[in-house]
N, C-alpha and C. Protein backbone atom coordinates (compact mmCIF):
# COMPACT_ATOMS: atom_id res chain seq x y z
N UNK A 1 126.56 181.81 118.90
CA UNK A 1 127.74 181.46 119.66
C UNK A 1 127.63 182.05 121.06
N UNK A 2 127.86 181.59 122.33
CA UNK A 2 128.07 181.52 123.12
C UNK A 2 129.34 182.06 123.63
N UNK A 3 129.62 183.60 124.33
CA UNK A 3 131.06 183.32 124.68
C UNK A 3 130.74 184.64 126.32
N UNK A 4 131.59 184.51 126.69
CA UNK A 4 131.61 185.62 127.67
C UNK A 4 132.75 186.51 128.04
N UNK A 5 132.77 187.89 129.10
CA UNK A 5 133.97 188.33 128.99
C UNK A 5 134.41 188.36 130.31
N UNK A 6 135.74 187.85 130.88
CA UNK A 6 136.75 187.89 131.66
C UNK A 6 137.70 188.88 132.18
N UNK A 7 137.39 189.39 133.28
CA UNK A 7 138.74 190.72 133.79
C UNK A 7 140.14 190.14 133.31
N UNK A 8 140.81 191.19 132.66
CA UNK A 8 142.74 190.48 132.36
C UNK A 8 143.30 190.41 133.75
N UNK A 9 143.69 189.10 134.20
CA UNK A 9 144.75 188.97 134.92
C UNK A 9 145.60 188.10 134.46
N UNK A 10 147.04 188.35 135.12
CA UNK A 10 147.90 187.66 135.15
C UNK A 10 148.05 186.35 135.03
N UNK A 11 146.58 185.73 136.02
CA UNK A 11 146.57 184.24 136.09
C UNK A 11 145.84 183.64 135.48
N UNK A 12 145.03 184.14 134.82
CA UNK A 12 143.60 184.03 133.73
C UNK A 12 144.55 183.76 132.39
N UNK A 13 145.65 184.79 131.87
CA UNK A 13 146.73 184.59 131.06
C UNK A 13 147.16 183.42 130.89
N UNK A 14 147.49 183.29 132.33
CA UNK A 14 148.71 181.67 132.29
C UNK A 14 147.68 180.53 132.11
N UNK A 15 146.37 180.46 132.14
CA UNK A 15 145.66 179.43 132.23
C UNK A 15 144.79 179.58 130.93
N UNK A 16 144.68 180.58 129.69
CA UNK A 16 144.46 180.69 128.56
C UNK A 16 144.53 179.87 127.56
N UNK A 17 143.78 178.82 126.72
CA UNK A 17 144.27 177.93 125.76
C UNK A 17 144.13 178.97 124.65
N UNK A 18 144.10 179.94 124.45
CA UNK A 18 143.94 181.18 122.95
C UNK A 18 143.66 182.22 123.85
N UNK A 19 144.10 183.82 123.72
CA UNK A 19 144.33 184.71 124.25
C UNK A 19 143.51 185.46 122.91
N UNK A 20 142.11 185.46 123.51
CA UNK A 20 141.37 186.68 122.87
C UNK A 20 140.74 187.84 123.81
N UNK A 21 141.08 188.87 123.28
CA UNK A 21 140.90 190.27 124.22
C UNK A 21 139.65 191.07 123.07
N UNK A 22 138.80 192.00 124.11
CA UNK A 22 137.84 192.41 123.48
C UNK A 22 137.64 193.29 124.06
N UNK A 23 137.18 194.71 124.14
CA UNK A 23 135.83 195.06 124.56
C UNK A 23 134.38 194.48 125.43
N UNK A 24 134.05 194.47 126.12
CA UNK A 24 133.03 194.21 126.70
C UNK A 24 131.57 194.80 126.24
N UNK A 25 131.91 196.12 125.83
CA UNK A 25 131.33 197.14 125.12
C UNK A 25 131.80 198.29 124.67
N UNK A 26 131.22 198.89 123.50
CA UNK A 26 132.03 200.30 122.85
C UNK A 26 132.57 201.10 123.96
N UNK A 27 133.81 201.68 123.97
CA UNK A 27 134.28 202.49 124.91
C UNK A 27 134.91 201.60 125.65
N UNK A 28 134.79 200.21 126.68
CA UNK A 28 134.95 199.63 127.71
C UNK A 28 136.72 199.25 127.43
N UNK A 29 137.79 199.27 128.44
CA UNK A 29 138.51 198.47 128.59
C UNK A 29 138.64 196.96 128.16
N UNK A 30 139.94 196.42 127.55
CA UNK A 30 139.63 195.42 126.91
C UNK A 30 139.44 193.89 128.38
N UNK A 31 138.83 193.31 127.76
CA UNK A 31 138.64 192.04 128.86
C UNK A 31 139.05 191.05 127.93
N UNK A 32 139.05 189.77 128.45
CA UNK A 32 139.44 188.30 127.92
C UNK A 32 137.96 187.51 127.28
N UNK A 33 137.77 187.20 126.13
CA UNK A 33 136.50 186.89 125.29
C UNK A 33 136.98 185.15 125.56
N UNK A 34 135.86 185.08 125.83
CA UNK A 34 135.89 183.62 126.64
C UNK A 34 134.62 183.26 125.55
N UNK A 35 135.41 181.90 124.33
CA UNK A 35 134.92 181.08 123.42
C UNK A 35 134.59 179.50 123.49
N UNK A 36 135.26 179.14 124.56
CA UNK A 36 135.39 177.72 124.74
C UNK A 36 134.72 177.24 126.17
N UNK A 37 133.42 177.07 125.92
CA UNK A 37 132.83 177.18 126.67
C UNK A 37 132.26 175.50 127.22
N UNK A 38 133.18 174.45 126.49
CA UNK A 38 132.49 173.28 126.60
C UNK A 38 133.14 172.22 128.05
N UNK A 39 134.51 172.67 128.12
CA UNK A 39 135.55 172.01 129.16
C UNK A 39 135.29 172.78 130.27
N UNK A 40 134.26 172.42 131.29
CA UNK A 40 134.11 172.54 132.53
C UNK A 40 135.27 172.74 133.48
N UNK A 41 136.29 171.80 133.20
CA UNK A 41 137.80 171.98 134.22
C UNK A 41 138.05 172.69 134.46
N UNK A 42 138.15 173.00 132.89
CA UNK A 42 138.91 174.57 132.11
C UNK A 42 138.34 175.33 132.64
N UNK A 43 137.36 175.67 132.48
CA UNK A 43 136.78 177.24 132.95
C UNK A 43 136.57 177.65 134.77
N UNK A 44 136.14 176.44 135.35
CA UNK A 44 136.75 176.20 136.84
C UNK A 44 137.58 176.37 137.01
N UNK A 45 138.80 176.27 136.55
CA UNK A 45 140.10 176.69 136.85
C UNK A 45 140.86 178.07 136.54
N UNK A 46 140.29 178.41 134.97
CA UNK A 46 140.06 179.80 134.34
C UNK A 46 139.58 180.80 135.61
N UNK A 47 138.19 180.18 136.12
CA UNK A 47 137.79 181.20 136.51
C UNK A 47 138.05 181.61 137.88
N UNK A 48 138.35 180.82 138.74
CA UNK A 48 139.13 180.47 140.10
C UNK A 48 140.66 181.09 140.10
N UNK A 49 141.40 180.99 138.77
CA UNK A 49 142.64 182.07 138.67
C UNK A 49 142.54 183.47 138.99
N UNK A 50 141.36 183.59 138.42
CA UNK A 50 141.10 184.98 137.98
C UNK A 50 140.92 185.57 139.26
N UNK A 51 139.61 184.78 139.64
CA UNK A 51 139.26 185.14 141.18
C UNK A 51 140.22 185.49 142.73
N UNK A 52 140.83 184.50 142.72
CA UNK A 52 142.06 184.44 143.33
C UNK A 52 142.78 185.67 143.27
N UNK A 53 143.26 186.68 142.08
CA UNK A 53 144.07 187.09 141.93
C UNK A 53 143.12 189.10 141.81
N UNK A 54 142.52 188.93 142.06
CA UNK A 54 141.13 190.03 142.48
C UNK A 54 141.34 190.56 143.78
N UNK A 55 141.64 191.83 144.19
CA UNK A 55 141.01 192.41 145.36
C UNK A 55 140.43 191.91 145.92
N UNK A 56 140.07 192.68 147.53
CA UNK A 56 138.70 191.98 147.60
C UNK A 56 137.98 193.34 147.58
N UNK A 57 136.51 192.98 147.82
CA UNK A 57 135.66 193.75 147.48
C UNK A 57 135.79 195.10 148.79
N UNK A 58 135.41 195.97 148.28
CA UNK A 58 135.35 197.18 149.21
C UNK A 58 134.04 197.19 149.53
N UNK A 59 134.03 197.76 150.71
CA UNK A 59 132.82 197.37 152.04
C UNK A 59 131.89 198.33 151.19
N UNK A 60 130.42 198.03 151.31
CA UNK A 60 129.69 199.41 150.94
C UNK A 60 129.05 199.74 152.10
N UNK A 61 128.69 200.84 151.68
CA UNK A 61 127.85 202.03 152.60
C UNK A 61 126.38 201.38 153.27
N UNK A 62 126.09 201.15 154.21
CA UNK A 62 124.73 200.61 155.07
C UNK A 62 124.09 201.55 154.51
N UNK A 63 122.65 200.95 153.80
CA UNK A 63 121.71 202.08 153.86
C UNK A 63 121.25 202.98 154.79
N UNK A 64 121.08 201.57 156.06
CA UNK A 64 120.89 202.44 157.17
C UNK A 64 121.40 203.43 157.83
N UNK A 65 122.38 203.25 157.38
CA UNK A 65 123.39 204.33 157.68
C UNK A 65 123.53 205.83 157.15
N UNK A 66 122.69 205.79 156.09
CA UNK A 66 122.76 207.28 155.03
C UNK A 66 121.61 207.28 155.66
N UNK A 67 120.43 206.53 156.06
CA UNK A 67 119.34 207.62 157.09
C UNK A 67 119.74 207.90 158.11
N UNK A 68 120.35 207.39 159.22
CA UNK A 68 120.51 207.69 160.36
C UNK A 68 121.11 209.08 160.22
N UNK A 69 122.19 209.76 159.68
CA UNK A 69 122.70 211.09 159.15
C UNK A 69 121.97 211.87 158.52
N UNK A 70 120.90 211.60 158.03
CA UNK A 70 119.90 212.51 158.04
C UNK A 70 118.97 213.05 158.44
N UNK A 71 119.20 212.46 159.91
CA UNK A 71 117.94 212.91 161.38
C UNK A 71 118.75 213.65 161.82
């Protein structure tokens, strides 16, 4: 079987045809276990909720930048 796992949001929720929550791995926070993997729409839209409703990413550190501070 085929399935994958999904960050919980709000909008991932509302766009859910079955609300299965899991583990990702032992220890891990639960995520959304994504089973229905055949409706393309669906999961374009699934996954575009989700996205949408995400931070955005925090800038990282230039490598170049951790040498230049060390001259």
């Amino acid at each position: 079987m085929t399935s994958f796992f999904l960050k919980i949001t709000e909008a991932g929720r509302s766009k859910l045809r079955e609300i299965i929550e899991a583990p990702a791995y032992p220890g891990s926070k639960p995520f959304f276990l994504i089973e229905d993997l055949e409706d393309r729409d669906y999961l374009s839209a699934l996954i575009s909720a989700t996205y949408n409703e995400l931070p955005p990413p925090k800038p990282k550190k230039n490598a170049s930048n951790k040498t230049d501070k060390k001259r």
